[in-house]
N, C-alpha and C. Protein backbone atom coordinates (compact mmCIF):
# COMPACT_ATOMS: atom_id res chain seq x y z
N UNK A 1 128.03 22.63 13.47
CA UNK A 1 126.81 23.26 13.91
C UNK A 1 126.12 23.80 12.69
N UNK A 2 124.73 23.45 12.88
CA UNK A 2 123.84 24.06 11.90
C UNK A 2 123.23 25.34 11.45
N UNK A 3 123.22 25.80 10.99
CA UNK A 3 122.15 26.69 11.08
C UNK A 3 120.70 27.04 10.62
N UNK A 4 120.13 27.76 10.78
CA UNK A 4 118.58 27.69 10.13
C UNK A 4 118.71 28.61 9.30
N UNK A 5 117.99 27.60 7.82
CA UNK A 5 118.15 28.62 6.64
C UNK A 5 116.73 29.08 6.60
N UNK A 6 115.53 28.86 7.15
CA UNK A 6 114.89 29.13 6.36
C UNK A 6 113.74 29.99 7.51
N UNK A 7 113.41 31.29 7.48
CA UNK A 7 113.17 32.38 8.24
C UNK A 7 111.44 32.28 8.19
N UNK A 8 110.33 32.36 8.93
CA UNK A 8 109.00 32.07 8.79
C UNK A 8 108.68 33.64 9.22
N UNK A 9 108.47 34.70 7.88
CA UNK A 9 108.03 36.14 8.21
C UNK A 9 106.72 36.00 9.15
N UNK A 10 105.87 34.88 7.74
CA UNK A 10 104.38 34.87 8.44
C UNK A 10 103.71 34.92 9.71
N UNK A 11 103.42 35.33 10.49
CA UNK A 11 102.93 35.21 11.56
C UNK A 11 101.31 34.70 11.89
N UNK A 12 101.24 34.02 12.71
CA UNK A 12 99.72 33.96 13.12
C UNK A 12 98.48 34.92 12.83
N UNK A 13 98.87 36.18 13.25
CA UNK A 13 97.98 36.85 13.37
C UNK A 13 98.18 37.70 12.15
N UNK A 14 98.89 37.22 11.26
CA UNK A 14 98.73 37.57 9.62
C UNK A 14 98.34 36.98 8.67
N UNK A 15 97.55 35.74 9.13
CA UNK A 15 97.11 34.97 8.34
C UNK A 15 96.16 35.16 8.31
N UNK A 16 95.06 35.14 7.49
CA UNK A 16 93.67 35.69 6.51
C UNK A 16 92.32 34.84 7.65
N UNK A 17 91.68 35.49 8.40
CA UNK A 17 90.41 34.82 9.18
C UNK A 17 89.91 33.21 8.26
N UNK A 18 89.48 32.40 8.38
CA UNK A 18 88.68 31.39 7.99
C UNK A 18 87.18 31.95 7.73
N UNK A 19 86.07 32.11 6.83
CA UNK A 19 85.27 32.52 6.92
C UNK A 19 84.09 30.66 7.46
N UNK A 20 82.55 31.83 8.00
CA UNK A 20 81.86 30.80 8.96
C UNK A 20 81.51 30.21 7.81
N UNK A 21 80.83 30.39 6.91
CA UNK A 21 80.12 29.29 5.56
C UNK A 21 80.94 29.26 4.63
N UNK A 22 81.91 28.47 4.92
CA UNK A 22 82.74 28.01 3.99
C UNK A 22 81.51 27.07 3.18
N UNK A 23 82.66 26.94 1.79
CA UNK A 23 82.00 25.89 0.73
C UNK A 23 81.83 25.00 1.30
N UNK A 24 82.13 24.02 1.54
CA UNK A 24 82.27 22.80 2.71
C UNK A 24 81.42 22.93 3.97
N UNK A 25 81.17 23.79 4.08
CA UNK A 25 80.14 23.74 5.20
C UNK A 25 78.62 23.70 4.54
N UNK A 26 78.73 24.58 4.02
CA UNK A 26 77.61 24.46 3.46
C UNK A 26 77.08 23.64 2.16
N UNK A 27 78.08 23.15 1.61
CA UNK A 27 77.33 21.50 1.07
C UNK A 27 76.98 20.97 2.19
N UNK A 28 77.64 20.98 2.98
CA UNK A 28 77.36 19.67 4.26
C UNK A 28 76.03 19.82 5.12
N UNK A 29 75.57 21.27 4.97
CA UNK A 29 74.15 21.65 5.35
C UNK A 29 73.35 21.51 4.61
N UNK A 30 73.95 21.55 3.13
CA UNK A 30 72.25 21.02 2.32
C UNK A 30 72.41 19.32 2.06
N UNK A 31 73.17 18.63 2.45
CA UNK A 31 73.28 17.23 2.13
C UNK A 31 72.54 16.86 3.31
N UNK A 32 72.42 17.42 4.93
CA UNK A 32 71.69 17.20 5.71
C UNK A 32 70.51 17.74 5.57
N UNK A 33 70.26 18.59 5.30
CA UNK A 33 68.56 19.17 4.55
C UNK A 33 68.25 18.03 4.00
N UNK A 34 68.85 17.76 2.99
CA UNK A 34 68.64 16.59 1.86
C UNK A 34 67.97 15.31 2.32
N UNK A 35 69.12 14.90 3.32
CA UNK A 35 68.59 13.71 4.02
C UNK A 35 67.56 13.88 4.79
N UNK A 36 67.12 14.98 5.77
CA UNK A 36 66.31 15.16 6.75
C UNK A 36 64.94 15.28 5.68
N UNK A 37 65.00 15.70 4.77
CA UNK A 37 63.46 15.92 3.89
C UNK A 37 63.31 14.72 3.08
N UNK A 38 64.32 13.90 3.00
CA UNK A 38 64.11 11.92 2.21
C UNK A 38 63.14 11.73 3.51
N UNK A 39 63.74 11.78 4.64
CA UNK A 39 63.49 11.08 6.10
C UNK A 39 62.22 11.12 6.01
N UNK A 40 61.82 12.75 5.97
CA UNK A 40 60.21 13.24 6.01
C UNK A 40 59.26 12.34 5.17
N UNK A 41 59.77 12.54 3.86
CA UNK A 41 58.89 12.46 2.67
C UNK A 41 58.38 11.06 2.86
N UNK A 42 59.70 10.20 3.67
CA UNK A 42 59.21 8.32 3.73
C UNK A 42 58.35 8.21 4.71
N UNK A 43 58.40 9.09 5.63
CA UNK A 43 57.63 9.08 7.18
C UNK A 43 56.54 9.35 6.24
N UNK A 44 56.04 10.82 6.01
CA UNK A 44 54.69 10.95 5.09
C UNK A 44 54.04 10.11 4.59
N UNK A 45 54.68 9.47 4.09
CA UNK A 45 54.57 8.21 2.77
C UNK A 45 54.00 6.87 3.35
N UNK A 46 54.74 7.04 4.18
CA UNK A 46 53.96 5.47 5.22
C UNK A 46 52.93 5.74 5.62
N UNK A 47 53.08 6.91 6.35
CA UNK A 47 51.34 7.52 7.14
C UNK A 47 50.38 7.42 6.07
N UNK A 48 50.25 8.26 5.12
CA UNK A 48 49.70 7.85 4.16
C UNK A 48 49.17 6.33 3.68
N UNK A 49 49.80 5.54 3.59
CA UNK A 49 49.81 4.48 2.98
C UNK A 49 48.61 3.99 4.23
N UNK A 50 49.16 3.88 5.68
CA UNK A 50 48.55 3.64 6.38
C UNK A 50 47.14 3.95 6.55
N UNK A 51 46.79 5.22 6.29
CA UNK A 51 45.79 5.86 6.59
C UNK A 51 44.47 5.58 4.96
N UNK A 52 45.28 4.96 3.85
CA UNK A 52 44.74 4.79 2.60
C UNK A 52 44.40 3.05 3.15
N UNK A 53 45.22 2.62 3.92
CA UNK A 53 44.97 1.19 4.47
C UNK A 53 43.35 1.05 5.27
N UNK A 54 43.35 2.10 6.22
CA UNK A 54 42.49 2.15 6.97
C UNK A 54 41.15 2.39 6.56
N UNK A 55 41.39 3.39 5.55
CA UNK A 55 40.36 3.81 5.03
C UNK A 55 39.51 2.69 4.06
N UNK A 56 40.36 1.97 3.37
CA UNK A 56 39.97 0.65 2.67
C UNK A 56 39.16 -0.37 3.30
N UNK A 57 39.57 -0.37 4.65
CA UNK A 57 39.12 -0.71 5.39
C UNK A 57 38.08 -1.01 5.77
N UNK A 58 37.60 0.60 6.58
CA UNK A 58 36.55 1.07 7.00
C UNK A 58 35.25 1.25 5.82
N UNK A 59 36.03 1.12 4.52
CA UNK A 59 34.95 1.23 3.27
C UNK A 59 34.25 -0.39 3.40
N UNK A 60 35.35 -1.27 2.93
CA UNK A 60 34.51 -2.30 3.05
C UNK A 60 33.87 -2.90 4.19
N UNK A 61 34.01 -2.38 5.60
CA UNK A 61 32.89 -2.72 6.33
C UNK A 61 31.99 -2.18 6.45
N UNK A 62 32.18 -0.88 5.67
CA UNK A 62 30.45 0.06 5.69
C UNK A 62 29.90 -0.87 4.70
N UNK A 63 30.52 -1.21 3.55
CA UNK A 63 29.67 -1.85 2.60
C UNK A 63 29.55 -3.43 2.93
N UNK A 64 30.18 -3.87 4.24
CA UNK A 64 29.43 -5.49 4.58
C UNK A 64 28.25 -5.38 5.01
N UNK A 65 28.28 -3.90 6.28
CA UNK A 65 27.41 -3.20 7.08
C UNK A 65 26.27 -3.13 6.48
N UNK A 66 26.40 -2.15 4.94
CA UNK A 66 25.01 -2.28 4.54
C UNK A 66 24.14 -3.49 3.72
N UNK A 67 25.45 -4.50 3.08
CA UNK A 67 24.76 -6.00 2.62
C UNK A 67 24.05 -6.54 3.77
N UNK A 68 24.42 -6.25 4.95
CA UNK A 68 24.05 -7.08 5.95
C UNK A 68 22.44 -6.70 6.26
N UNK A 69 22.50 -5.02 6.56
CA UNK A 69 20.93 -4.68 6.66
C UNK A 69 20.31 -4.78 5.69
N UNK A 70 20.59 -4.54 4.90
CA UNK A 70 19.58 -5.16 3.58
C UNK A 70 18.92 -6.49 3.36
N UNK A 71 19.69 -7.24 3.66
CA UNK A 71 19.30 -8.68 4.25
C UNK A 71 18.36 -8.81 5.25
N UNK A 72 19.10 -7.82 6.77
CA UNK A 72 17.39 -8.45 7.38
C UNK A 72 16.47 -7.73 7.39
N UNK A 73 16.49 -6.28 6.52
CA UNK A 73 14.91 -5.85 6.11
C UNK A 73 15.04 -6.67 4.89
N UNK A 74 14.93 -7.55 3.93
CA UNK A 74 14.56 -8.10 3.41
C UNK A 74 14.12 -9.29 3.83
N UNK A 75 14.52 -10.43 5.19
CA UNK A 75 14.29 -11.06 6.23
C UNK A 75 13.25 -10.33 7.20
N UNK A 76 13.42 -9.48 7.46
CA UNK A 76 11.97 -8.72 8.36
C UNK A 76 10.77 -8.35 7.36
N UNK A 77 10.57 -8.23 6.02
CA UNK A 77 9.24 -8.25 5.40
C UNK A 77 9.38 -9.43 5.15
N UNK A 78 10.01 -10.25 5.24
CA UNK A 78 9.37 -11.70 4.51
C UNK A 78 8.86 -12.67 5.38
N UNK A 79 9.09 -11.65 6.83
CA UNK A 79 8.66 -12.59 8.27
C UNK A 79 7.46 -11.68 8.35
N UNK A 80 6.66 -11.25 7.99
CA UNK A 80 5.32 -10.47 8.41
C UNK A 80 4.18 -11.81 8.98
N UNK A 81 3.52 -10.94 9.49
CA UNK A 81 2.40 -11.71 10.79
C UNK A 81 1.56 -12.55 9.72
N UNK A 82 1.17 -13.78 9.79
CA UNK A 82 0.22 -14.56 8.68
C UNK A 82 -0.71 -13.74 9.25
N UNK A 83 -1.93 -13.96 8.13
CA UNK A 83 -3.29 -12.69 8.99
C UNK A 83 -3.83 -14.13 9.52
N UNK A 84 -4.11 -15.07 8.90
CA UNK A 84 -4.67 -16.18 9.71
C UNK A 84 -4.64 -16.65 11.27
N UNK A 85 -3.50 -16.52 11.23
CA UNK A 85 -2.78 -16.77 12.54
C UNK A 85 -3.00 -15.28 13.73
N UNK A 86 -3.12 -14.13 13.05
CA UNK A 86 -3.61 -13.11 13.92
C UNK A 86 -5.00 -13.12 14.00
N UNK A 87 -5.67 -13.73 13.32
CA UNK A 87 -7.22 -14.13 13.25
C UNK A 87 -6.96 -14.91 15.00
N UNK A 88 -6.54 -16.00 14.25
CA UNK A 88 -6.91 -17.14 15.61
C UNK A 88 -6.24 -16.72 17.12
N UNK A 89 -5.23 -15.56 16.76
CA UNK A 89 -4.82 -15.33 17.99
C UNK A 89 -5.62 -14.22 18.63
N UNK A 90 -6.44 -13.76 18.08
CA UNK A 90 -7.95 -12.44 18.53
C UNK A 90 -8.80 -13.37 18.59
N UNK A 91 -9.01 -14.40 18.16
CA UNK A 91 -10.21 -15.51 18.81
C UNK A 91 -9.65 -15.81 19.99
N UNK A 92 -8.70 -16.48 20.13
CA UNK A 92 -7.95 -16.84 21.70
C UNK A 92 -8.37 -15.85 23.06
N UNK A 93 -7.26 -14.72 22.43
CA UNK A 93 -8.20 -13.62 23.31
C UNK A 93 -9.31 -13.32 23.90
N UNK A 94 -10.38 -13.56 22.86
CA UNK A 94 -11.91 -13.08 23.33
C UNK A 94 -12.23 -14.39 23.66
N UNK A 95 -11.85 -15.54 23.69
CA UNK A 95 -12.36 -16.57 24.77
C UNK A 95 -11.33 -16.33 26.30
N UNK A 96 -10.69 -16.66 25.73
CA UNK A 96 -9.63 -15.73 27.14
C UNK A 96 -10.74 -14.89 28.11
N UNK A 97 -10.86 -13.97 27.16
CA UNK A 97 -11.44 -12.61 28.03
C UNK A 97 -12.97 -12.98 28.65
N UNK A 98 -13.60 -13.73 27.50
CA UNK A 98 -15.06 -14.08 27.93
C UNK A 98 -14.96 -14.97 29.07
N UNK A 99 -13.74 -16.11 29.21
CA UNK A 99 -13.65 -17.07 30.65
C UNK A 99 -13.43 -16.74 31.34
N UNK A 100 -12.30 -15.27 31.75
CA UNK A 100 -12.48 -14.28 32.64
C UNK A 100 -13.73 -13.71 33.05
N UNK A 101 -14.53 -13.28 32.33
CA UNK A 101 -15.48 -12.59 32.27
C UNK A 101 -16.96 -13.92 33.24
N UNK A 102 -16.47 -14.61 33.12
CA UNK A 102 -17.74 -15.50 33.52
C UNK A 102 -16.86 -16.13 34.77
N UNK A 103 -15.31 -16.28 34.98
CA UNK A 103 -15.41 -16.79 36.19
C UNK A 103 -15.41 -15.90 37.31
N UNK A 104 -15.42 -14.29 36.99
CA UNK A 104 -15.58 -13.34 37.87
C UNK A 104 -17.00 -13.32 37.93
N UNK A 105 -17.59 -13.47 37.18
CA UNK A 105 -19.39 -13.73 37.83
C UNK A 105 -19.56 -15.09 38.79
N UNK A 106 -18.95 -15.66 38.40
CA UNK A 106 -19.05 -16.96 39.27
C UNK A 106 -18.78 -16.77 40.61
N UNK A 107 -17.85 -15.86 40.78
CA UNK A 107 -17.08 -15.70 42.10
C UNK A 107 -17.12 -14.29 42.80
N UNK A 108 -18.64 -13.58 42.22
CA UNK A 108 -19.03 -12.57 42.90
C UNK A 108 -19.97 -13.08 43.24
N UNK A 109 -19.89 -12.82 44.78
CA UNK A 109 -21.11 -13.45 45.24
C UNK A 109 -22.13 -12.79 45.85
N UNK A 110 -22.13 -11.43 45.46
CA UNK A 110 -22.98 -9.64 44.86
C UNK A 110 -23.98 -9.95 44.28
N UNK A 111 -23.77 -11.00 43.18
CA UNK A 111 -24.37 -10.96 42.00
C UNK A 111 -25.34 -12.17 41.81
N UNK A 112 -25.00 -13.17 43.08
CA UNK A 112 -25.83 -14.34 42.70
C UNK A 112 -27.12 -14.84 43.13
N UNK A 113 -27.83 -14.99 42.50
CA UNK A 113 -29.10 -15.41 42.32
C UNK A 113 -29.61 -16.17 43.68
N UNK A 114 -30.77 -16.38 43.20
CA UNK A 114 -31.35 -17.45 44.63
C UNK A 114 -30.83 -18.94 44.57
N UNK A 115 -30.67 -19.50 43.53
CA UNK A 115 -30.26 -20.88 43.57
C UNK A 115 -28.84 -20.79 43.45
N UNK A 116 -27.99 -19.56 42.89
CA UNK A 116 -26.48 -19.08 43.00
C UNK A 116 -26.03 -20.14 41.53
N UNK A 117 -25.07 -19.32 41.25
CA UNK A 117 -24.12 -20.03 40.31
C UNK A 117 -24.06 -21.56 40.07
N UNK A 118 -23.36 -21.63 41.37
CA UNK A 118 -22.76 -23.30 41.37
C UNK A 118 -24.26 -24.45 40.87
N UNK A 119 -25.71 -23.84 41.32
CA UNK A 119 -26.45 -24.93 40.85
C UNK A 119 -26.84 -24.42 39.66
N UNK A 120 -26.89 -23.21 38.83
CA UNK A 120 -26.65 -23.19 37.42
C UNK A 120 -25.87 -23.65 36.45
N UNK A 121 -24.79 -23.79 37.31
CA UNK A 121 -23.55 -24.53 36.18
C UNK A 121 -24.11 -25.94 36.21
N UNK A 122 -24.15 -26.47 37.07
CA UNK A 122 -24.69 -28.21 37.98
C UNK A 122 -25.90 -28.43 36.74
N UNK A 123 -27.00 -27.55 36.44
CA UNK A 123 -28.06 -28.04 35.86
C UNK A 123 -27.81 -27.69 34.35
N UNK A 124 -26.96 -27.00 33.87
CA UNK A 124 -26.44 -26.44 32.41
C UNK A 124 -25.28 -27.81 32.00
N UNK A 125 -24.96 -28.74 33.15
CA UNK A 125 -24.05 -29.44 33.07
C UNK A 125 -24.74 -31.34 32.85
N UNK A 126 -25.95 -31.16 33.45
CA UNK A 126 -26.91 -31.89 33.56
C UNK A 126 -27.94 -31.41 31.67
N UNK A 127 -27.89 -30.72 31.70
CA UNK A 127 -28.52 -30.40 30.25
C UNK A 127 -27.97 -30.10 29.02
N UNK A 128 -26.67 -30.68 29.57
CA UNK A 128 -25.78 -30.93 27.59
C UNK A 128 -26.26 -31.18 26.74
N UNK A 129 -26.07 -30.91 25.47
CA UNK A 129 -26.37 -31.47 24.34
C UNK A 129 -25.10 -31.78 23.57
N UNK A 130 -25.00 -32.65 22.55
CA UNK A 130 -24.09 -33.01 21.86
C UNK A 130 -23.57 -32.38 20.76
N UNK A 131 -24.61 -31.77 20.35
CA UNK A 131 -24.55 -30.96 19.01
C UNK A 131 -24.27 -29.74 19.77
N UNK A 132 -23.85 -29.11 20.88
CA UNK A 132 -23.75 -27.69 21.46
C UNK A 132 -22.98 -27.33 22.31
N UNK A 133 -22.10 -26.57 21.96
CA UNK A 133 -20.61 -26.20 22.59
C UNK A 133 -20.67 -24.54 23.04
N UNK A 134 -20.77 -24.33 24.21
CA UNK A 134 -20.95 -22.74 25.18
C UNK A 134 -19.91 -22.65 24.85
N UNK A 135 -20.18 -21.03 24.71
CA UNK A 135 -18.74 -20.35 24.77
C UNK A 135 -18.42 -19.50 25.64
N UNK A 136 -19.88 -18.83 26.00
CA UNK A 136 -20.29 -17.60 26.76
C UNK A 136 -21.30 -17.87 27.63
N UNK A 137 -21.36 -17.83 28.55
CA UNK A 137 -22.91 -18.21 30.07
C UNK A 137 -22.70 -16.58 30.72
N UNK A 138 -23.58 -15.60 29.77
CA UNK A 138 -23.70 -14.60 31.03
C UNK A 138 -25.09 -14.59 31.71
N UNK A 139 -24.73 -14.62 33.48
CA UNK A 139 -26.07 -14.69 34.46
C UNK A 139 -26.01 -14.10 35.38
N UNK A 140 -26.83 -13.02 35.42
CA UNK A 140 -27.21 -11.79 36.33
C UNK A 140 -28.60 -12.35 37.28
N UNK A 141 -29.18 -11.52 37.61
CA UNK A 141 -30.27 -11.36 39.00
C UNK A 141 -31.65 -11.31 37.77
N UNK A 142 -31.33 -10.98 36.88
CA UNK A 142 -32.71 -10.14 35.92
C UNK A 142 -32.19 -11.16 34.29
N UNK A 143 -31.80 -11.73 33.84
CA UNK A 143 -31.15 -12.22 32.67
C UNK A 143 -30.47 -13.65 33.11
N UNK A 144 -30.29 -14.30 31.24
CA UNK A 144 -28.97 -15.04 31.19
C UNK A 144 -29.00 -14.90 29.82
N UNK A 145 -28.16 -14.77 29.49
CA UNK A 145 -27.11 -15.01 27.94
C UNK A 145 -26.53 -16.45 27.77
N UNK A 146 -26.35 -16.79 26.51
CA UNK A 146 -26.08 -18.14 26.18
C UNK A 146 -25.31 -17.96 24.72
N UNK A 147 -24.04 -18.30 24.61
CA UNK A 147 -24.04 -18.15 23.42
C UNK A 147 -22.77 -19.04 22.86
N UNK A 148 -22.93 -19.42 21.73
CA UNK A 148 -21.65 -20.88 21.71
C UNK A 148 -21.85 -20.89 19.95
N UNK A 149 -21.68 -22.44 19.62
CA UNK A 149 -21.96 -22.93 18.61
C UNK A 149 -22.10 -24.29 18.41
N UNK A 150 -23.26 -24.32 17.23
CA UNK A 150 -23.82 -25.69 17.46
C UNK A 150 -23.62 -26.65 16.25
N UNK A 151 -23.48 -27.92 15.65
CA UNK A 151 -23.33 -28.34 14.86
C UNK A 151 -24.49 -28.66 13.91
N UNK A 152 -25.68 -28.40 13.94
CA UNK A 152 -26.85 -27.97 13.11
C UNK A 152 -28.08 -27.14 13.93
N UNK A 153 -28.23 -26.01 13.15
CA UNK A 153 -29.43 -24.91 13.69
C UNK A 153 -30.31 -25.74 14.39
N UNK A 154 -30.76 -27.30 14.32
CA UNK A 154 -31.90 -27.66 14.88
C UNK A 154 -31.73 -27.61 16.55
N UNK A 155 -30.03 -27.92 16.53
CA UNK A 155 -29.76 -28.48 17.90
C UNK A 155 -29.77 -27.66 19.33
N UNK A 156 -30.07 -26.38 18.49
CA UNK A 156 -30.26 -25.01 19.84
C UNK A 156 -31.53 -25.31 20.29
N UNK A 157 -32.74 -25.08 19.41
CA UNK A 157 -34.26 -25.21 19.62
C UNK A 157 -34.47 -26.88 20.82
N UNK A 158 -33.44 -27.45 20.69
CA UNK A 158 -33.84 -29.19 21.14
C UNK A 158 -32.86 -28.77 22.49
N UNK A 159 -32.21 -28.11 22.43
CA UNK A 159 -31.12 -28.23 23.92
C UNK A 159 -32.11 -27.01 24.77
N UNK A 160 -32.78 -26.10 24.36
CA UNK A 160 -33.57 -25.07 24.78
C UNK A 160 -34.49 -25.63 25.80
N UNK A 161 -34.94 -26.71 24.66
CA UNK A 161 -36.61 -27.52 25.21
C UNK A 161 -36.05 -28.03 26.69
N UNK A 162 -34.78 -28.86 27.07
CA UNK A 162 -34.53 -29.45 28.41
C UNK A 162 -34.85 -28.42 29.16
N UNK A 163 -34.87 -26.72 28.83
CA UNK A 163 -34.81 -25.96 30.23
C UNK A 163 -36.27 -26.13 30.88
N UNK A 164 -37.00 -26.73 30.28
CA UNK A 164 -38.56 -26.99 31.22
C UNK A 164 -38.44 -27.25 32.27
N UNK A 165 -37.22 -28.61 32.93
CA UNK A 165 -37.29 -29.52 33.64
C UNK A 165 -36.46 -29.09 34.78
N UNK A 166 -35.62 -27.69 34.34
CA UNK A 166 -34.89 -27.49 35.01
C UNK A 166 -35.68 -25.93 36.25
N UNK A 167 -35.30 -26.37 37.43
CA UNK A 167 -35.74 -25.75 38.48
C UNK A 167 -35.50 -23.80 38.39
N UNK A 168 -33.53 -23.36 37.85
CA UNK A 168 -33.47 -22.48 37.79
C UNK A 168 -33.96 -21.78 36.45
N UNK A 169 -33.80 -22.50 35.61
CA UNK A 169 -34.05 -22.15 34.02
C UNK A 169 -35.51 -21.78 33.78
N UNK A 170 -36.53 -22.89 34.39
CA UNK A 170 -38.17 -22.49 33.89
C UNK A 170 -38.51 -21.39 34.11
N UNK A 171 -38.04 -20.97 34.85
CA UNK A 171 -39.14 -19.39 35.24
C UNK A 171 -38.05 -18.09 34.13
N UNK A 172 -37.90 -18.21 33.00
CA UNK A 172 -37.14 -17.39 32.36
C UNK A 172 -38.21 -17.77 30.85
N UNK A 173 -37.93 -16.96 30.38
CA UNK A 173 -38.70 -16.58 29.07
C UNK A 173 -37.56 -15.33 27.96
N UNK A 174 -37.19 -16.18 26.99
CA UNK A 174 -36.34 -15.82 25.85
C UNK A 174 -36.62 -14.93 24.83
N UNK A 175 -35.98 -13.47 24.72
CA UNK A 175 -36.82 -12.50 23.79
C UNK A 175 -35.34 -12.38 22.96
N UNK A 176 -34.40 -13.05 23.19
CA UNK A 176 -33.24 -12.68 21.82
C UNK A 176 -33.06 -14.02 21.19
N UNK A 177 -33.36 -14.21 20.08
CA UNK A 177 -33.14 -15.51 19.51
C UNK A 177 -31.63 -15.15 17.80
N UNK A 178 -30.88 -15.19 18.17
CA UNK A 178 -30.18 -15.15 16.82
C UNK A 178 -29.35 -16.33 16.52
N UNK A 179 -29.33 -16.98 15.36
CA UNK A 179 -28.92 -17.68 14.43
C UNK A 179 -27.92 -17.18 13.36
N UNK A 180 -26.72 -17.82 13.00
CA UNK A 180 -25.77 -17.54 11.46
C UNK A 180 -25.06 -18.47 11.69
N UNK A 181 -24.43 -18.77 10.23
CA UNK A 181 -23.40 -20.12 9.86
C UNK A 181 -22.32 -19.19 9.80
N UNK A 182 -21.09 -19.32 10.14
CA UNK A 182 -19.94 -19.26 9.94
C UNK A 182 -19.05 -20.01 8.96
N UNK A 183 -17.64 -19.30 8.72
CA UNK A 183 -16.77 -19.77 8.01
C UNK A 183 -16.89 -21.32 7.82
N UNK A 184 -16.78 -22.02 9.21
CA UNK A 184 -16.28 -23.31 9.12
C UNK A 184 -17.68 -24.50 8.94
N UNK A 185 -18.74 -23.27 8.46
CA UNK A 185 -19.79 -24.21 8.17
C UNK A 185 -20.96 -24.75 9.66
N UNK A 186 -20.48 -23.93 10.59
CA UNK A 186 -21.51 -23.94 11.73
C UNK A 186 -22.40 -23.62 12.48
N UNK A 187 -22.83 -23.34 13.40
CA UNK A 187 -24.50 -22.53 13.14
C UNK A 187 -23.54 -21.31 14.98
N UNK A 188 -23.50 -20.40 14.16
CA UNK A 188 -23.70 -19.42 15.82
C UNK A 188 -24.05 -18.94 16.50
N UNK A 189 -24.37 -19.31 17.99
CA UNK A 189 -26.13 -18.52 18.50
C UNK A 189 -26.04 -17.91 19.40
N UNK A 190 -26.99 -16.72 19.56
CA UNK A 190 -27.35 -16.20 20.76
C UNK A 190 -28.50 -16.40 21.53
N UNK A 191 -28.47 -16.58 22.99
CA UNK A 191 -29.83 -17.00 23.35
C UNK A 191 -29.77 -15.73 24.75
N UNK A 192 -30.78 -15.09 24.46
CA UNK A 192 -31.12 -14.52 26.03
C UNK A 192 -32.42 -14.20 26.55
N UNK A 193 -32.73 -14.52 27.96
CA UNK A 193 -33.70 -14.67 28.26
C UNK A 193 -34.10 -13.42 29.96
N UNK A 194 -34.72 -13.36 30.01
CA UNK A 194 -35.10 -12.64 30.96
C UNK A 194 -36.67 -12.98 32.10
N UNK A 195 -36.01 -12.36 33.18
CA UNK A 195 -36.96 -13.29 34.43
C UNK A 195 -38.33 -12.81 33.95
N UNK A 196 -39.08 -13.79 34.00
CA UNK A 196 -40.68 -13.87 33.90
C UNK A 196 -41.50 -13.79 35.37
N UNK A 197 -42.05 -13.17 35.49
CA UNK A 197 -42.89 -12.86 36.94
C UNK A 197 -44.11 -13.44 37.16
N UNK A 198 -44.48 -13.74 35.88
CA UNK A 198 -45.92 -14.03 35.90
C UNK A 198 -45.69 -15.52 35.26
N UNK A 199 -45.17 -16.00 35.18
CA UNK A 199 -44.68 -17.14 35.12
C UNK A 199 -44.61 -18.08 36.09
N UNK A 200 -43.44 -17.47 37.00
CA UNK A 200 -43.74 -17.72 38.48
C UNK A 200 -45.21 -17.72 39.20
């Protein structure tokens, strides 16, 4: 039989506490600090990168943005209105407006005469001339206006003379006579005449 040589005074509750922050613990808390602020700094780092991405971005499409408008205000003054062409399109107009203007006389029938419109047009249609292109026929109760253009000054005075023959026209007597050449070298006239009483 054995015996036990060797006696254990120490006891449990004589052994020295463990303290809470040991060395070892606390490397092990700043090695996780450590890592947790790498973690950060790469997260940061990307955002960044990202946000330097975006921004690169957004630069060069402001600056396509503004090559682009520059272009079409440089495309929008170089498209300006020809004046020629706004010329002829204000001539358009005022024939426009004047054929309005004469087929609403035509078609007031307020306004028409004793022989009426339709046999004024009939005998103005019957008394063409070749050299003389109407532009304007205004005819009231008391007046008519005449006004066009002719291919030589003589040819107004010679298309005038037919109104002798004509039934509505003779009894009128002409106190506006104007004449001028235009741009394109042609004669432009006004003719207006007013009812004669004593004529009749």
């Amino acid at each position: 039989m054995t015996g036990k040589h060797t006696i254990n005074l120490l006891q449990a509750e004589l052994l020295p506490e463990v303290p809470f922050w040991s060395l070892s613990r606390v490397v092990a808390l700043w090695g996780l600090a450590l890592i947790l602020m790498l973690v950060w700094v790469f997260i940061s780092q990307f955002q960044l990168q990202q946000l330097q991405s975006e921004k690169a971005l957004l630069r060069a499409t402001q600056q396509e943005q503004q090559t682009r408008l520059s272009q079409l205000e440089t495309e929008l003054a170089a498209k300006k209105p020809d004046p020629a062409l706004i010329s002829r399109l204000e001539i358009l107009k005022l024939v426009m407006v004047n054929k309005q203007g004469l087929h609403a006389q035509l078609t007031d029938t307020t306004r028409a005469s004793v022989a009426g419109f339709a046999s004024a047009m009939t005998e103005l249609s019957q008394l063409h001339h070749r050299g003389i292109s109407l532009h304007r026929v205004n005819i009231s109760n008391d007046d008519m206006t005449f006004s066009g253009l002719a291919k030589v000054p003589e040819a107004v005075p010679e298309w005038l003379a037919g109104f002798e023959d004509s039934q509505l026209l003779s009894g009128k007597s002409f106190i506006n006579f104007k004449l001028q050449e235009n741009e394109d070298k042609l004669t432009e006239f006004v003719v207006s005449s007013k009812y004669d009483a004593e004529a009749e």
